[in-house]
Structure formats: C-alpha cells, structure tokens
N, C-alpha and C. Protein backbone atom coordinates (compact mmCIF):
# COMPACT_ATOMS: atom_id res chain seq x y z
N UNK A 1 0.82 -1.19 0.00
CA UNK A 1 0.00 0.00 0.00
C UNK A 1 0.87 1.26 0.00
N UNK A 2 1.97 0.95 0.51
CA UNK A 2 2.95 2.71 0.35
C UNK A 2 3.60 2.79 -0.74
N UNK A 3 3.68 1.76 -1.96
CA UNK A 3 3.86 1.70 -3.15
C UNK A 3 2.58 2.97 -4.22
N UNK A 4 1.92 2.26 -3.55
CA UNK A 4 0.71 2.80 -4.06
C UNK A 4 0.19 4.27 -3.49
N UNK A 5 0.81 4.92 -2.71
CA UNK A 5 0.55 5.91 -1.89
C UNK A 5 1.34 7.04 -3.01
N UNK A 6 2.90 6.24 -2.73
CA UNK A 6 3.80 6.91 -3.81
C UNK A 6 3.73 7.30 -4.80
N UNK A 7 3.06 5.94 -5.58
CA UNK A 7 2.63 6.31 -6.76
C UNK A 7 1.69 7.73 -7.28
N UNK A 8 0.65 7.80 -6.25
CA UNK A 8 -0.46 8.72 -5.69
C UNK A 8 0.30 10.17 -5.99
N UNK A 9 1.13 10.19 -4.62
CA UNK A 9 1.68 11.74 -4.29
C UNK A 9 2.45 12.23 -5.85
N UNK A 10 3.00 11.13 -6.61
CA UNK A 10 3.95 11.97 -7.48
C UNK A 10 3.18 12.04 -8.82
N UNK A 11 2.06 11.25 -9.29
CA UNK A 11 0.94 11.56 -9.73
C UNK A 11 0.31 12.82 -9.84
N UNK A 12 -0.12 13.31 -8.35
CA UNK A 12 -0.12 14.46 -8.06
C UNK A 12 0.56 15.87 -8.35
N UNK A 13 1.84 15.12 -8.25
CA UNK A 13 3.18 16.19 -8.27
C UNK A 13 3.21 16.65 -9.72
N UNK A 14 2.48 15.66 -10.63
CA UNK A 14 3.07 15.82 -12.12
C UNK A 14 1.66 17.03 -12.45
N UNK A 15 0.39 16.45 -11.91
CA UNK A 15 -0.62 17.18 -11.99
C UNK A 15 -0.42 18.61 -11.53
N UNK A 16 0.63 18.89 -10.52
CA UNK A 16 0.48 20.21 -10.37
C UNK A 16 1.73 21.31 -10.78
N UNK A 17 2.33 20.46 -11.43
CA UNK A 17 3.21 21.20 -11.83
C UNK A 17 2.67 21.72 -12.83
N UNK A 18 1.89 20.82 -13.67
CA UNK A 18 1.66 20.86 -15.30
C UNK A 18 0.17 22.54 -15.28
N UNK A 19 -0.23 21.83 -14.04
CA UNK A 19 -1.29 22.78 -14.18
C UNK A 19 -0.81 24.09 -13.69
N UNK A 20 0.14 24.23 -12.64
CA UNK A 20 0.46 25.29 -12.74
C UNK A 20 1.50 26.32 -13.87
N UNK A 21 1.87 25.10 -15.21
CA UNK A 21 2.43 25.95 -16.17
C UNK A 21 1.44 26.53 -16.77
N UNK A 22 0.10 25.74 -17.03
CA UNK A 22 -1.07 26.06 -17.72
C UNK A 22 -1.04 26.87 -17.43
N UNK A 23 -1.70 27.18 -16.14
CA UNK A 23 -1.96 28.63 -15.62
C UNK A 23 -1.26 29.84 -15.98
N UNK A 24 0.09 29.70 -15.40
CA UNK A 24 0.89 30.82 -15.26
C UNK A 24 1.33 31.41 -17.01
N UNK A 25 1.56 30.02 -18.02
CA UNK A 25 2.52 30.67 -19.03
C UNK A 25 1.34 30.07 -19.73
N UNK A 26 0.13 29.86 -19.95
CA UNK A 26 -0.77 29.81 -21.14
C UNK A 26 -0.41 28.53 -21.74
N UNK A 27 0.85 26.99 -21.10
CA UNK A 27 1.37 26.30 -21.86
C UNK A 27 0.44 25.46 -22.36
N UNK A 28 -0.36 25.09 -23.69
CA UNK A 28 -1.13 24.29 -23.52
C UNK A 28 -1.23 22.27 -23.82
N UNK A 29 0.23 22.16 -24.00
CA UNK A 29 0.36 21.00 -23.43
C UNK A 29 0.85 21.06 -22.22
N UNK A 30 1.45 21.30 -21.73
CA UNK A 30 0.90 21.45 -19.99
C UNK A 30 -0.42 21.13 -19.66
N UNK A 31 -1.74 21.89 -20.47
CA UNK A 31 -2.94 21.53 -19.98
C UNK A 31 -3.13 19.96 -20.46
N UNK A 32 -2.81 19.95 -21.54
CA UNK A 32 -2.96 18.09 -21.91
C UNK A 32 -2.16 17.31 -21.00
N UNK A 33 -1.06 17.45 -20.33
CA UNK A 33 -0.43 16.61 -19.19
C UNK A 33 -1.34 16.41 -18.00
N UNK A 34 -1.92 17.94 -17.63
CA UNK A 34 -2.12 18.00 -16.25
C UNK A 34 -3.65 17.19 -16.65
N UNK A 35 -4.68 16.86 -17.57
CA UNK A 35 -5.83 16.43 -17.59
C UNK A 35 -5.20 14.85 -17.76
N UNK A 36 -4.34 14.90 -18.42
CA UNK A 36 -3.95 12.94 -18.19
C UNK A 36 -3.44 12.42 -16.68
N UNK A 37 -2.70 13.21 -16.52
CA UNK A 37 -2.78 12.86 -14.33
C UNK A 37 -4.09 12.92 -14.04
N UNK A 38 -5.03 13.25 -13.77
CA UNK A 38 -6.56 13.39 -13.42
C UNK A 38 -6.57 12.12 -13.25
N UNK A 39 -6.76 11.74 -14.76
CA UNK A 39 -7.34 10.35 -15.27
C UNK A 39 -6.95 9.10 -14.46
N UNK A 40 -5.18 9.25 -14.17
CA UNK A 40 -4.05 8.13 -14.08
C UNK A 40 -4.54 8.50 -12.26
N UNK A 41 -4.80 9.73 -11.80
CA UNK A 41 -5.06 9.71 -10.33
C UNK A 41 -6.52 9.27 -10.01
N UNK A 42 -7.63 8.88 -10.86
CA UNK A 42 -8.65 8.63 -10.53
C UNK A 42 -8.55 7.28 -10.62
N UNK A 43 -7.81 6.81 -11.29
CA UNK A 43 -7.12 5.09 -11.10
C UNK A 43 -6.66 4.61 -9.94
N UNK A 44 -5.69 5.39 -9.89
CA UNK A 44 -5.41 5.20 -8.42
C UNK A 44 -5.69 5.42 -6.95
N UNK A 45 -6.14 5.44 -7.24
CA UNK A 45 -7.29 6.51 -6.29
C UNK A 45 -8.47 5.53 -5.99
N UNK A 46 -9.24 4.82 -6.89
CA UNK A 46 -10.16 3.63 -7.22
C UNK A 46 -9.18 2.42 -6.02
N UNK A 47 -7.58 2.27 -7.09
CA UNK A 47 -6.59 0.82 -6.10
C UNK A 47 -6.85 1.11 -4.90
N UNK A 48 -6.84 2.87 -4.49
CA UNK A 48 -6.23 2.95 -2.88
C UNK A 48 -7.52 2.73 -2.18
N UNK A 49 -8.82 2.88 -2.58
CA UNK A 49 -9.95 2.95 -1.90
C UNK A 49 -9.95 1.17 -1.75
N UNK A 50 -9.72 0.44 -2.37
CA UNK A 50 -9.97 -1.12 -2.58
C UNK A 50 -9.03 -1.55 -1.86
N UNK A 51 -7.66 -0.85 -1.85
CA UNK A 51 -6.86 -1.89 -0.93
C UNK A 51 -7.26 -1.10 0.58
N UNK A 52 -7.93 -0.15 0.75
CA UNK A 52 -7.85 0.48 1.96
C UNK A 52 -9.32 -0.25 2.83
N UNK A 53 -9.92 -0.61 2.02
CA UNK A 53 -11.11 -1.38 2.02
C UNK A 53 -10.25 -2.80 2.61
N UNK A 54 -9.76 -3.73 1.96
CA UNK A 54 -9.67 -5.04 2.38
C UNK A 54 -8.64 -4.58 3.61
N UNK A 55 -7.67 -3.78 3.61
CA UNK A 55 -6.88 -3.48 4.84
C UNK A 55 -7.72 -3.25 6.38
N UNK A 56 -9.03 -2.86 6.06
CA UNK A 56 -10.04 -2.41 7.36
C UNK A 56 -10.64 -3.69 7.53
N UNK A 57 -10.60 -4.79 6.58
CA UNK A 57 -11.87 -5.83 6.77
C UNK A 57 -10.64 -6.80 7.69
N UNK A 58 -9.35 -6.67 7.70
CA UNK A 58 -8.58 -7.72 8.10
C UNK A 58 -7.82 -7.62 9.23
C-alpha cells in the first residue's frame, strides 16, 4: 500500500506542476499533461480505496 501511496503523491506532483504551467505561461500541453494525471489519479485513487477497504476488513 505505500507503493501505491507513492505512486499517488507523485501523480499528483506531475498534476500540479503541469497545471500550474497552464496557468501561469498559457502552456497548452501542460494543460494536456495536467488532464492525463486526473485520469491516471482517478485510477489510483479507485486501487487505494480497494486496498484500503480489504486493509479495514482484516
């Protein structure tokens, strides 16, 4: 599960970097990066709820 945590935070990390180029410099692949982390974090995000799930049942 801290594999998967990791995975999470730097997921994140990529999402906010990207979005904050969007923002700041108009980059707009930046905006196409930062909407594909979304995607790849709502994946993971799904694993962490499921393994966090069987981790409470055991």
């Amino acid at each position: 599960m801290n594999e998967l945590i990791e995975k999470i935070n730097a997921e994140f990390e990529t999402f906010k970097s990207d979005s904050e180029e969007q923002m700041s410099k108009g980059n707009k692949a930046a905006g196409t990066r930062a909407r594909k982390a979304t995607l790849n974090l709502e994946k993971l995000l799904k694993e962490f709820r499921k393994a966090s799930l069987e981790a409470s049942k055991a």
